[in-house]
Every structure is written in C-alpha cells, then in structure tokens.
PDB file of N, CA and C in Angstrom:
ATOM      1  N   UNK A   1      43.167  49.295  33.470  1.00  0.00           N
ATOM      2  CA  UNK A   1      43.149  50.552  34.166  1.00  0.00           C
ATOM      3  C   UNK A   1      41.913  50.585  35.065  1.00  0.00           C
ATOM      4  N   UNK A   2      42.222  50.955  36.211  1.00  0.00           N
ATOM      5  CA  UNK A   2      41.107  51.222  37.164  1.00  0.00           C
ATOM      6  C   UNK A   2      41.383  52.216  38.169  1.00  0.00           C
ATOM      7  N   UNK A   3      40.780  53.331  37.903  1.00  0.00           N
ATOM      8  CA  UNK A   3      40.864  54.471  38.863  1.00  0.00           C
ATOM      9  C   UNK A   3      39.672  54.765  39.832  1.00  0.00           C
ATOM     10  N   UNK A   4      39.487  54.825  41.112  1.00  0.00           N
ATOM     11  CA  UNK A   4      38.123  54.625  42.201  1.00  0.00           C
ATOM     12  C   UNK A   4      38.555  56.027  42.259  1.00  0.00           C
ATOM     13  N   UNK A   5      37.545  56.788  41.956  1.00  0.00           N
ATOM     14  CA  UNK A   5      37.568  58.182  41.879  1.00  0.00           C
ATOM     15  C   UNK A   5      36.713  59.041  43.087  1.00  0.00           C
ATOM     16  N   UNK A   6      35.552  57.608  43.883  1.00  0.00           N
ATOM     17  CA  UNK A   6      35.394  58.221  44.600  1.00  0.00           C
ATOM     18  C   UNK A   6      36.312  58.786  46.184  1.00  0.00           C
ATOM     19  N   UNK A   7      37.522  58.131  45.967  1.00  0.00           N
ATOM     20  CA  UNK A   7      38.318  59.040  46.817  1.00  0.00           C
ATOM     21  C   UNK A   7      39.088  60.261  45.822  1.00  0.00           C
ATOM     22  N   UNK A   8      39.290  60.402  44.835  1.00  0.00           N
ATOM     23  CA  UNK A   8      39.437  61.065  44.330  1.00  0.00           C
ATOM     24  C   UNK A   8      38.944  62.273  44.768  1.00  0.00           C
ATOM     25  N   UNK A   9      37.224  61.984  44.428  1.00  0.00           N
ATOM     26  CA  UNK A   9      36.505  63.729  45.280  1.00  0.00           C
ATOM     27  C   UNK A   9      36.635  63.351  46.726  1.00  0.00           C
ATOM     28  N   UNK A  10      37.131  63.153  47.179  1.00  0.00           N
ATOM     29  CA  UNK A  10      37.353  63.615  48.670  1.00  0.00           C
ATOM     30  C   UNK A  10      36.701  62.327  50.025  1.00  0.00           C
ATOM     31  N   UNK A  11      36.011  61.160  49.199  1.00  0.00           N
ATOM     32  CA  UNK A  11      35.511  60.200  50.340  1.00  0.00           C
ATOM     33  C   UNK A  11      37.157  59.698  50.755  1.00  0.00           C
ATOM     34  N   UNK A  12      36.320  58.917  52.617  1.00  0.00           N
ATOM     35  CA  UNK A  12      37.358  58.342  53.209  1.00  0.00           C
ATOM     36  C   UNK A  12      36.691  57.693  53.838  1.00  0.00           C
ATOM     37  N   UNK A  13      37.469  56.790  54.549  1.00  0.00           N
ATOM     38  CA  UNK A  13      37.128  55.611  55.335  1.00  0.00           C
ATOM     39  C   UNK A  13      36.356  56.014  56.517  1.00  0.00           C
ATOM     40  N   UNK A  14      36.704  57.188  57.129  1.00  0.00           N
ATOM     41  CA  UNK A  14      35.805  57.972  58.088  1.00  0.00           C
ATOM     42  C   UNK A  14      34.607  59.007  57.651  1.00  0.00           C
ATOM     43  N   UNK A  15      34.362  59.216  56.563  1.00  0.00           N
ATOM     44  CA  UNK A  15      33.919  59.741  55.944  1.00  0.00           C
ATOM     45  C   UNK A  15      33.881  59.410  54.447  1.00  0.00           C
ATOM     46  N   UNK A  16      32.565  57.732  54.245  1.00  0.00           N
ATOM     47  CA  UNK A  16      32.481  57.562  53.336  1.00  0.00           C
ATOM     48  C   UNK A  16      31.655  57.697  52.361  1.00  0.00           C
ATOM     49  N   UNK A  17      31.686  58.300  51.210  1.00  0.00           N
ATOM     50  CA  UNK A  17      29.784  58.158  50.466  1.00  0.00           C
ATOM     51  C   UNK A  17      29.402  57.176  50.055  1.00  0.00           C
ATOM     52  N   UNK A  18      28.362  57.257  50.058  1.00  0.00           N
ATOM     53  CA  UNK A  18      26.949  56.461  49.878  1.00  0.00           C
ATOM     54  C   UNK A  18      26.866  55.513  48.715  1.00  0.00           C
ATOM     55  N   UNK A  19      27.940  55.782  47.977  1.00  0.00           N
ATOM     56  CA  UNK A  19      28.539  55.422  46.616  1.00  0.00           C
ATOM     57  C   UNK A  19      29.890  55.163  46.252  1.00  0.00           C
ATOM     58  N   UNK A  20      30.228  54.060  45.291  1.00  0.00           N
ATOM     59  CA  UNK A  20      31.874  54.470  44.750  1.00  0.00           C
ATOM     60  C   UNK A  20      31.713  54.202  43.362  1.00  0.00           C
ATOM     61  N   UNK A  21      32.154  55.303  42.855  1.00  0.00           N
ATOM     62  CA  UNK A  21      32.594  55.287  41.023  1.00  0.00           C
ATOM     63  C   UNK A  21      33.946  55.212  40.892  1.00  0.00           C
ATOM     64  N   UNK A  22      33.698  53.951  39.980  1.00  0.00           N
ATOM     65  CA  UNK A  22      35.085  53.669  39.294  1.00  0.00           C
ATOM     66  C   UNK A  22      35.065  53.787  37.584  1.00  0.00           C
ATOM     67  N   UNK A  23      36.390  54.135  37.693  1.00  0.00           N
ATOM     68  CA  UNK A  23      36.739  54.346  35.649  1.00  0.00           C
ATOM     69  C   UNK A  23      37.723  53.488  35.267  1.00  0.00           C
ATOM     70  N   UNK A  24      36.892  52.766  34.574  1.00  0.00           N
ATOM     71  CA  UNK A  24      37.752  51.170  34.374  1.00  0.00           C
ATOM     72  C   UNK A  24      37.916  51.239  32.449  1.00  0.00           C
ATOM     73  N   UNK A  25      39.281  50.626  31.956  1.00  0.00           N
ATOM     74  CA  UNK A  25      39.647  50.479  30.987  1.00  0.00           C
ATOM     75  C   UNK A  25      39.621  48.669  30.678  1.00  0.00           C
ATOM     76  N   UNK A  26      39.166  48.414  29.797  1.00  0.00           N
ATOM     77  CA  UNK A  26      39.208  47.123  29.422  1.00  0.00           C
ATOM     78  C   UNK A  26      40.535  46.557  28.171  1.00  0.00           C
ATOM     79  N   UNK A  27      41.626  46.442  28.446  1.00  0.00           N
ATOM     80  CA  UNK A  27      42.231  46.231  27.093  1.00  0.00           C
ATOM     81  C   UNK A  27      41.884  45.543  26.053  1.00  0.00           C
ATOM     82  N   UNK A  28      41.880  45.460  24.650  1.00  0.00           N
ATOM     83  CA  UNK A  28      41.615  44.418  23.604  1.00  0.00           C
ATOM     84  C   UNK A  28      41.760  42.871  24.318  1.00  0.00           C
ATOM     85  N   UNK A  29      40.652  41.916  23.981  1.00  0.00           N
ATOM     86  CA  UNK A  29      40.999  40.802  23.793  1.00  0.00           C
ATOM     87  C   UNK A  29      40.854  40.395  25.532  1.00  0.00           C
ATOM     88  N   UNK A  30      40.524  41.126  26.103  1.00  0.00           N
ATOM     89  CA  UNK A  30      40.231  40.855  27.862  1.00  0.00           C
ATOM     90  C   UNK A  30      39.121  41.127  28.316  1.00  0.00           C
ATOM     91  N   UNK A  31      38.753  40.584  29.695  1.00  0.00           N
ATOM     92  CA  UNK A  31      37.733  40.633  30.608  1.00  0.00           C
ATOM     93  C   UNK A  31      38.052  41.859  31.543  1.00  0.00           C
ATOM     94  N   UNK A  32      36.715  42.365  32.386  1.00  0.00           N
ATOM     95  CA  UNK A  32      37.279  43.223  33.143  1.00  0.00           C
ATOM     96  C   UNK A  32      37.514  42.254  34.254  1.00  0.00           C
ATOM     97  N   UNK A  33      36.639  41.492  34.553  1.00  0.00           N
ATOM     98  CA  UNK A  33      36.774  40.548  36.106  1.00  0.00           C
ATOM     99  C   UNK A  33      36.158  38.962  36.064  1.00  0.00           C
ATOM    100  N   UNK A  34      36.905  38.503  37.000  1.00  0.00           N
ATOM    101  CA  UNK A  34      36.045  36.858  36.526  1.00  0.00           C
ATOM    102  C   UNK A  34      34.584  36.647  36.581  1.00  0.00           C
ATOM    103  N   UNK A  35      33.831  35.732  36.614  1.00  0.00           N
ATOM    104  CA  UNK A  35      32.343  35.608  36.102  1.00  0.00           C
ATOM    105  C   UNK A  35      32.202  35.585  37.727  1.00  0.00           C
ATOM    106  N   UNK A  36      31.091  36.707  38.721  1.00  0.00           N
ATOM    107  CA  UNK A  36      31.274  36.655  40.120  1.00  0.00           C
ATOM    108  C   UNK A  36      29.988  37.218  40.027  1.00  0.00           C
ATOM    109  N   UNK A  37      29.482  37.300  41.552  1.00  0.00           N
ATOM    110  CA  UNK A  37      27.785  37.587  42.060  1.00  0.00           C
ATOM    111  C   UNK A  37      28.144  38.471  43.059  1.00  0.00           C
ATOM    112  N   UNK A  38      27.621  39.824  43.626  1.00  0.00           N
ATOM    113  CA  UNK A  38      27.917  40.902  44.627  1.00  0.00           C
ATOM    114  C   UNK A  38      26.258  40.066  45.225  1.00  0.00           C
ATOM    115  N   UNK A  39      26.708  40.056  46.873  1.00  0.00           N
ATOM    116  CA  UNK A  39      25.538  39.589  47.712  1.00  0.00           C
ATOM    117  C   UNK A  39      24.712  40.805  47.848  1.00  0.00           C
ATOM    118  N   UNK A  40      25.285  41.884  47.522  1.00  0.00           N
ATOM    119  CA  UNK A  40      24.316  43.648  48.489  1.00  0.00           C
ATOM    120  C   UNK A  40      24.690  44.375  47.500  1.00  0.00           C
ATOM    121  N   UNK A  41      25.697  44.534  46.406  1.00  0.00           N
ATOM    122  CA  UNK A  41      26.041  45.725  45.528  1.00  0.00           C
ATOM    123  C   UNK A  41      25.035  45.679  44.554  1.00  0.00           C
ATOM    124  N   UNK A  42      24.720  46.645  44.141  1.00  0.00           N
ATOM    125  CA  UNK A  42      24.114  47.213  42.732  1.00  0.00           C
ATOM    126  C   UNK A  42      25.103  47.852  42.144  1.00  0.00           C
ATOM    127  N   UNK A  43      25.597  47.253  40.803  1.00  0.00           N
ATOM    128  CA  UNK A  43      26.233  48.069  39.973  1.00  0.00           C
ATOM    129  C   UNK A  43      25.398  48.524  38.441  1.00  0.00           C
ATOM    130  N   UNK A  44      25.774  49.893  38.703  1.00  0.00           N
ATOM    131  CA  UNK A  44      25.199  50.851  36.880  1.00  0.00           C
ATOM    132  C   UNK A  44      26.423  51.234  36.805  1.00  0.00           C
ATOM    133  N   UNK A  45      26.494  50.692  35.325  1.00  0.00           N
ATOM    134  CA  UNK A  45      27.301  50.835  34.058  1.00  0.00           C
ATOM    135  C   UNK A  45      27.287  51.825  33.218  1.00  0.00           C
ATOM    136  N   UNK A  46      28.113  52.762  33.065  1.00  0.00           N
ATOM    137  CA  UNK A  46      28.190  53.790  31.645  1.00  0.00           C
ATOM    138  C   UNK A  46      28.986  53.232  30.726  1.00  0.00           C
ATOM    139  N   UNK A  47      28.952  53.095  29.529  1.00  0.00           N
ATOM    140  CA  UNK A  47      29.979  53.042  28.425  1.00  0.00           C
ATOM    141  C   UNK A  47      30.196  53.814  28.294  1.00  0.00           C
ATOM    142  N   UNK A  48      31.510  54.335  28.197  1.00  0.00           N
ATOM    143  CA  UNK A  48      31.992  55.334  27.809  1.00  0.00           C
ATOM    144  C   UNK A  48      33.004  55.391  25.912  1.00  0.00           C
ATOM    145  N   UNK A  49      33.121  54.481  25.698  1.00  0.00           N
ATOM    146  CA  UNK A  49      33.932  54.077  24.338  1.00  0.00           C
ATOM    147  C   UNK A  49      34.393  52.625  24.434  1.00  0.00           C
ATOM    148  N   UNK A  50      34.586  51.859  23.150  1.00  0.00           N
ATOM    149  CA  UNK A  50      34.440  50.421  22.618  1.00  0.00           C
ATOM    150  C   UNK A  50      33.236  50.082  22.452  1.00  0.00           C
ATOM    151  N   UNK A  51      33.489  48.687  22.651  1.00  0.00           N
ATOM    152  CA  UNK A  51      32.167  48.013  22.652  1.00  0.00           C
ATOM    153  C   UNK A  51      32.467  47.039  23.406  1.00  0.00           C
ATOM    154  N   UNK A  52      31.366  46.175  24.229  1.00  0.00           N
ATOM    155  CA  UNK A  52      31.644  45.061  24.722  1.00  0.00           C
ATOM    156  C   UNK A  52      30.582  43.985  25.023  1.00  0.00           C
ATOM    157  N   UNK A  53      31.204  42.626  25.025  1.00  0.00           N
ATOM    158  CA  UNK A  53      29.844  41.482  25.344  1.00  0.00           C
ATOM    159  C   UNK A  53      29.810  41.624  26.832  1.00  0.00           C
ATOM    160  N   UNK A  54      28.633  41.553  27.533  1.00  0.00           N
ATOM    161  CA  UNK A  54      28.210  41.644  29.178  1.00  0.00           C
ATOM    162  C   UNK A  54      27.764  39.958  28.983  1.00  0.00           C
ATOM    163  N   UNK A  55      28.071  39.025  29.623  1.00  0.00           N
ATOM    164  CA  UNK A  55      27.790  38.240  30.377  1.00  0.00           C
ATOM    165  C   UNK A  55      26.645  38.293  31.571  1.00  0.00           C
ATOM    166  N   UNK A  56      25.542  37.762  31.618  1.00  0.00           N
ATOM    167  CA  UNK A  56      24.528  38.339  32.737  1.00  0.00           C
ATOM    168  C   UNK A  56      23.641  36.689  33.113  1.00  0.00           C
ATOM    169  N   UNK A  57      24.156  36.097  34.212  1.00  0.00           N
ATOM    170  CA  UNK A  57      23.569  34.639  34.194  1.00  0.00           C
ATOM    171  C   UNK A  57      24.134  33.946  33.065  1.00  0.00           C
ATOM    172  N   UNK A  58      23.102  33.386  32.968  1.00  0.00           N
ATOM    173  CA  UNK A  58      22.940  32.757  31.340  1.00  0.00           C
ATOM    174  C   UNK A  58      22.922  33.499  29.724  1.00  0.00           C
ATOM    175  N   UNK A  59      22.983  34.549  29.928  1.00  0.00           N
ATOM    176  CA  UNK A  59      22.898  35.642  28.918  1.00  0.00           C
ATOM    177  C   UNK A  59      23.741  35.893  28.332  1.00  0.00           C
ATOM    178  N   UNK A  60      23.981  36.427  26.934  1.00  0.00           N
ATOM    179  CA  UNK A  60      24.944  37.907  27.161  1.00  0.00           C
ATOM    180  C   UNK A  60      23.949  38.905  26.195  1.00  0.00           C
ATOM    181  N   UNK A  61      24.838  40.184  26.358  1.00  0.00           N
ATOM    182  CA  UNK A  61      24.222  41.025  24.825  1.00  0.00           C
ATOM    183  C   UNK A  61      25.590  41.887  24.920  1.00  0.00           C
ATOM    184  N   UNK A  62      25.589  42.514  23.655  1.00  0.00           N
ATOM    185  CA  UNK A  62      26.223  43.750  22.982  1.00  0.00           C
ATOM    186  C   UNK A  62      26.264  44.942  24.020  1.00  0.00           C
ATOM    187  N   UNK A  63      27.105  45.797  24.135  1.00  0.00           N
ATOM    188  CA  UNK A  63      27.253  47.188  24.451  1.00  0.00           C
ATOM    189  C   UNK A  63      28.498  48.521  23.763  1.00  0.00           C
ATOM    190  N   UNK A  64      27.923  49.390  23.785  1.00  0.00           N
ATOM    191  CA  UNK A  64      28.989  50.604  23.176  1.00  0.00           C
ATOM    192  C   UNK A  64      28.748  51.542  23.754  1.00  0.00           C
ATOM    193  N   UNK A  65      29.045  52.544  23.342  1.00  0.00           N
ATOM    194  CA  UNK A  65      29.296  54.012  23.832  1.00  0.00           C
ATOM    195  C   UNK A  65      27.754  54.405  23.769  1.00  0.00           C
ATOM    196  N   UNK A  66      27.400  55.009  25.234  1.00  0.00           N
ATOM    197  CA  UNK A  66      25.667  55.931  25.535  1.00  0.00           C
ATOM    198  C   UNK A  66      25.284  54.792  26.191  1.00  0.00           C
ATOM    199  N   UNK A  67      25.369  53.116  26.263  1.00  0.00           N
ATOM    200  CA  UNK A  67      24.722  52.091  26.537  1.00  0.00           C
ATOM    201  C   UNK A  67      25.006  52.391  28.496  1.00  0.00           C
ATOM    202  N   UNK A  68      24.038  52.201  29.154  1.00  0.00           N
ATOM    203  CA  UNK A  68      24.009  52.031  30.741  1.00  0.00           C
ATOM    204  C   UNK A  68      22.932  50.316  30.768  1.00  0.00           C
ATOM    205  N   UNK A  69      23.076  49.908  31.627  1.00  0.00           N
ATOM    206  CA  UNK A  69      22.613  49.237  32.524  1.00  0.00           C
ATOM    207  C   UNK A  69      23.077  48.876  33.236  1.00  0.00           C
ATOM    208  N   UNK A  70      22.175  47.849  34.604  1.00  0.00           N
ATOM    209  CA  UNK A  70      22.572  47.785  36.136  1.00  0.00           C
ATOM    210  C   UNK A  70      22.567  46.137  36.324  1.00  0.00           C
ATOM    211  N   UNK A  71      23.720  45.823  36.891  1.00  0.00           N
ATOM    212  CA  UNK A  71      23.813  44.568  37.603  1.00  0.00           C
ATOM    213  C   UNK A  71      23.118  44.132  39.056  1.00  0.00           C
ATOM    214  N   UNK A  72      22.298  43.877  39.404  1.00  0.00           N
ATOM    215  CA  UNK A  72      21.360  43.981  40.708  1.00  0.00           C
ATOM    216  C   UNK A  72      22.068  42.843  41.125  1.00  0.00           C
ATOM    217  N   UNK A  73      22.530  42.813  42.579  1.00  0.00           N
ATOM    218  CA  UNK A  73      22.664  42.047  43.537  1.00  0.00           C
ATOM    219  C   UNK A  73      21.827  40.639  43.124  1.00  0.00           C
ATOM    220  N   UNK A  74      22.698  39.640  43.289  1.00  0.00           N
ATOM    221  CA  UNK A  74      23.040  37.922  43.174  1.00  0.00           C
ATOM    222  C   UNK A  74      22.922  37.835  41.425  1.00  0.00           C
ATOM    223  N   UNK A  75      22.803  38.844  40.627  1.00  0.00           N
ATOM    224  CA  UNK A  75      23.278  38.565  39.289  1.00  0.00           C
ATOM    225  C   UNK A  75      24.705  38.133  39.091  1.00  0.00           C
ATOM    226  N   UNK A  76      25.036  37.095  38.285  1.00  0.00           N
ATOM    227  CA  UNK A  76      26.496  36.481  37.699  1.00  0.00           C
ATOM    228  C   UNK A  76      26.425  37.704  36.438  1.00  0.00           C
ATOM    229  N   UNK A  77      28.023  38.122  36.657  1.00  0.00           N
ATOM    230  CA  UNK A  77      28.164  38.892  35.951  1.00  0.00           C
ATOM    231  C   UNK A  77      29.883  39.199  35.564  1.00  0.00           C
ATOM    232  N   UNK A  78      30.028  39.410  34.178  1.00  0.00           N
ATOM    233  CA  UNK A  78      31.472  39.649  33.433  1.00  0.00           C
ATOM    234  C   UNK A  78      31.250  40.251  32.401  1.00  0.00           C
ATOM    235  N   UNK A  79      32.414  41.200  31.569  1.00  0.00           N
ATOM    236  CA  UNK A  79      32.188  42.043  30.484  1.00  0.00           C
ATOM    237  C   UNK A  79      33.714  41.358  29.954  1.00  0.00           C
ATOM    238  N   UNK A  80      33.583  41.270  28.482  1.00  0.00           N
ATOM    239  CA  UNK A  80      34.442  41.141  27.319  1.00  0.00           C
ATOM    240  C   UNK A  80      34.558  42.003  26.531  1.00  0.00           C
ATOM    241  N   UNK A  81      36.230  42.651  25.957  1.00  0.00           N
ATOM    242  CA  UNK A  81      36.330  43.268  25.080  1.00  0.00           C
ATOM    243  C   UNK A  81      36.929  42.944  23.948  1.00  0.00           C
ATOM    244  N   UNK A  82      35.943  42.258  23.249  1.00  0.00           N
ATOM    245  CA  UNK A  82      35.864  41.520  21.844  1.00  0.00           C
ATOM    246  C   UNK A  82      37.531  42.480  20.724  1.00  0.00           C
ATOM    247  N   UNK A  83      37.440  43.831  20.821  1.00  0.00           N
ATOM    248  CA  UNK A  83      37.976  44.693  19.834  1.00  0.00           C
ATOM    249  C   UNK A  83      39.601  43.793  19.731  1.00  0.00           C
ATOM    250  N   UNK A  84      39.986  44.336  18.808  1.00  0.00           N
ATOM    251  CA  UNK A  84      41.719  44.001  18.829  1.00  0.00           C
ATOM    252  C   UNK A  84      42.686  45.381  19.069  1.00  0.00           C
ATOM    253  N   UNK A  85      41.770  46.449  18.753  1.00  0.00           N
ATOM    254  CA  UNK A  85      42.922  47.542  18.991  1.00  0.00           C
ATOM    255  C   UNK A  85      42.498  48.750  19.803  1.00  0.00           C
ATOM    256  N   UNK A  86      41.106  48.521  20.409  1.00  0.00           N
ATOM    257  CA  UNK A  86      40.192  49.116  21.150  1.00  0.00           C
ATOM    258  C   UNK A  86      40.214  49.379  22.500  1.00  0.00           C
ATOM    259  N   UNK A  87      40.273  49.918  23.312  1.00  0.00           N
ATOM    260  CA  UNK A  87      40.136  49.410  25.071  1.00  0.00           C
ATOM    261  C   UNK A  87      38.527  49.690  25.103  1.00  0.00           C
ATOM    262  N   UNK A  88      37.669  49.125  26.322  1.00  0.00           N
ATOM    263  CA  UNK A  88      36.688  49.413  26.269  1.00  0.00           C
ATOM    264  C   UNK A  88      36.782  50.038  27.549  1.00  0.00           C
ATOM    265  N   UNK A  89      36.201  51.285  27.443  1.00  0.00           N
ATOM    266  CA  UNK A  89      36.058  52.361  28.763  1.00  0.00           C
ATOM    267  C   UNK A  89      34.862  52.594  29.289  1.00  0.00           C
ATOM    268  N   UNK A  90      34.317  52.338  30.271  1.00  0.00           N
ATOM    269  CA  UNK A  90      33.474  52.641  31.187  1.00  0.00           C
ATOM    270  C   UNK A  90      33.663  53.086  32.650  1.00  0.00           C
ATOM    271  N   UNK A  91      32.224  53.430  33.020  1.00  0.00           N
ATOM    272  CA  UNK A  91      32.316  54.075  34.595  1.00  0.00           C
ATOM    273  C   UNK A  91      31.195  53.163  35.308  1.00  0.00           C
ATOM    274  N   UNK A  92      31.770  52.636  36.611  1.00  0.00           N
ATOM    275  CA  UNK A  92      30.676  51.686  37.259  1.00  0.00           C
ATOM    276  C   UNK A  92      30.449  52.858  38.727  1.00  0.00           C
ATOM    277  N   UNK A  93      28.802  53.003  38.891  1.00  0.00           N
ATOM    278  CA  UNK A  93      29.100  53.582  40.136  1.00  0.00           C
ATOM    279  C   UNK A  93      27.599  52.489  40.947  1.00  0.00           C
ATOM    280  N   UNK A  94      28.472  52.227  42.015  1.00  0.00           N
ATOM    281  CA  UNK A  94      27.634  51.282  43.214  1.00  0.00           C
ATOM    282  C   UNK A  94      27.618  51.812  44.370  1.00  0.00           C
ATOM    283  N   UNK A  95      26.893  50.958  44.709  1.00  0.00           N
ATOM    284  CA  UNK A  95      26.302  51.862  46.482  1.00  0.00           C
ATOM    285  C   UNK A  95      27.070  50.604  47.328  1.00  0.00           C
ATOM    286  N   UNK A  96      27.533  51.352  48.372  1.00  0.00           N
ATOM    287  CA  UNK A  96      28.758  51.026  49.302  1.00  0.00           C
ATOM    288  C   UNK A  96      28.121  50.218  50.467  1.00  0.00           C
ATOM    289  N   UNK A  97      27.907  49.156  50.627  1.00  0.00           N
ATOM    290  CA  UNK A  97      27.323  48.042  51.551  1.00  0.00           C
ATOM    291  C   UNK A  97      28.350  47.164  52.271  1.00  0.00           C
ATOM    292  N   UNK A  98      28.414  47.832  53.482  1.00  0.00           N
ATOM    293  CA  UNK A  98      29.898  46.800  53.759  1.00  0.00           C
ATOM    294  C   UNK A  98      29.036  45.187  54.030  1.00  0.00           C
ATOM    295  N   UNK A  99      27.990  44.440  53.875  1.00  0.00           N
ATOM    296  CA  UNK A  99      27.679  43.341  54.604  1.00  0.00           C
ATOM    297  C   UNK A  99      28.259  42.701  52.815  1.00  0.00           C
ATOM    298  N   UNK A 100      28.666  43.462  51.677  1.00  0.00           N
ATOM    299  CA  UNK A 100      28.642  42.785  50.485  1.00  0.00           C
ATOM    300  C   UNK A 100      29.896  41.658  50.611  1.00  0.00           C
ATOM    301  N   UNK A 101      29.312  40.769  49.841  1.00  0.00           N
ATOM    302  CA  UNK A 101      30.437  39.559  49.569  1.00  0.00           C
ATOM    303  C   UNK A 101      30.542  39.263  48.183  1.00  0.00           C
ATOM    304  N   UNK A 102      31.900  38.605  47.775  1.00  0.00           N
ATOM    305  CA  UNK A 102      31.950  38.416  46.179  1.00  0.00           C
ATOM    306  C   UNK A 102      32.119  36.746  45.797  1.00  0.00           C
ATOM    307  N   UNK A 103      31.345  36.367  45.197  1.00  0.00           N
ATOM    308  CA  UNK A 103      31.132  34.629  45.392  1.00  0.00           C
ATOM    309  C   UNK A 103      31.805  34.757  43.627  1.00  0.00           C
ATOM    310  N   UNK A 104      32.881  33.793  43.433  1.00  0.00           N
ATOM    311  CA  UNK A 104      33.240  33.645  41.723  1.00  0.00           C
ATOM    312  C   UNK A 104      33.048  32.524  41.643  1.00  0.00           C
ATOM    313  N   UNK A 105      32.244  33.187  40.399  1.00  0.00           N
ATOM    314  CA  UNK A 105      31.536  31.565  39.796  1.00  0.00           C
ATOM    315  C   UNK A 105      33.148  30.028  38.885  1.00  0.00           C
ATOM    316  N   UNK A 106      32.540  29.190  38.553  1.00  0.00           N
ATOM    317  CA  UNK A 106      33.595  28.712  38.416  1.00  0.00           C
ATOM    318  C   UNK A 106      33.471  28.572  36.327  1.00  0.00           C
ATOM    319  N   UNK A 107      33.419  29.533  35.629  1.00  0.00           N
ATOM    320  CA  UNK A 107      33.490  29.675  34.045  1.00  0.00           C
ATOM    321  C   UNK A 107      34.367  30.186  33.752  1.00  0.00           C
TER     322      UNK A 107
END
C-alpha cells in the first residue's frame, strides 16, 4: 500500500509543496523497495505500527511504532518486514528536488 497524500491536501504539478508525504504499508515477509541511494532527497521516517529491519549502507537496526529517523541523500537504503502476520506502517515525508536521481544498488 502506498498512498502520496501530498496531493491528497491539495499539491499539484503547478503548484507543488516543498514536500511529499507518503503512507506506505509493508506486508509480512516483504521489503518496501530495492536496496537504492536518492542523489538530493532526504527522507524522515515515522513508524507508525509493526516493526521493521532498516538496511542503512552497511548497517541495519530494529524499528517499531514512535521510532523516526532520516535517510540523508547518497545513503543505501531498504526496510524489511520481518513479522508473519503484521504489515509494517509508516509515513515517509521528503523534500521535493526535481535534480533527484535513484541509483539501485545491486543486493
């Protein structure tokens, strides 16, 4: 599930904000997106319910519900939802850079 809500409140292509929040569902046993690097985006993360492993470079750690942090531009980055009967729900909101590019890594 992925709903971009910032057209929802009212942005448009002629009138876009400064930002886009999305409300993304992770099903059991899936990724939200392949292991990839934003050249200009900053993404912050809300959990909203589950839990999930974040992938970050070489990293990972744990996340659940109240957990935020931010993916800064040329970070490798992917989220897993470990659960079996869980979706993991969060909200990503990033700042809107059209020069951004999406490079996927090959893991």
């Amino acid at each position: 599930m992925r709903r971009f809500l910032s057209q929802a409140l009212g942005a448009t292509e002629e009138n876009p904000f400064p930002f886009d929040i999305e409300h993304v569902g992770v099903p059991p046993g899936h990724h939200n997106w392949y292991q990839h690097t934003h050249t200009h985006w900053t993404e912050f993360y809300i959990i909203i319910s589950g839990r999930g492993t974040v992938y970050r470079n070489e990293l990972s750690f744990e996340v659940g519900p109240g957990d935020c942090f931010v993916q800064p531009p040329g970070t490798s980055h992917r989220m897993f939802n470990p659960s079996e009967t869980e979706d993991l729900v969060y909200f990503i909101v990033t700042n809107e850079d059209e020069r951004d590019s999406v490079t996927r890594q090959k893991k």
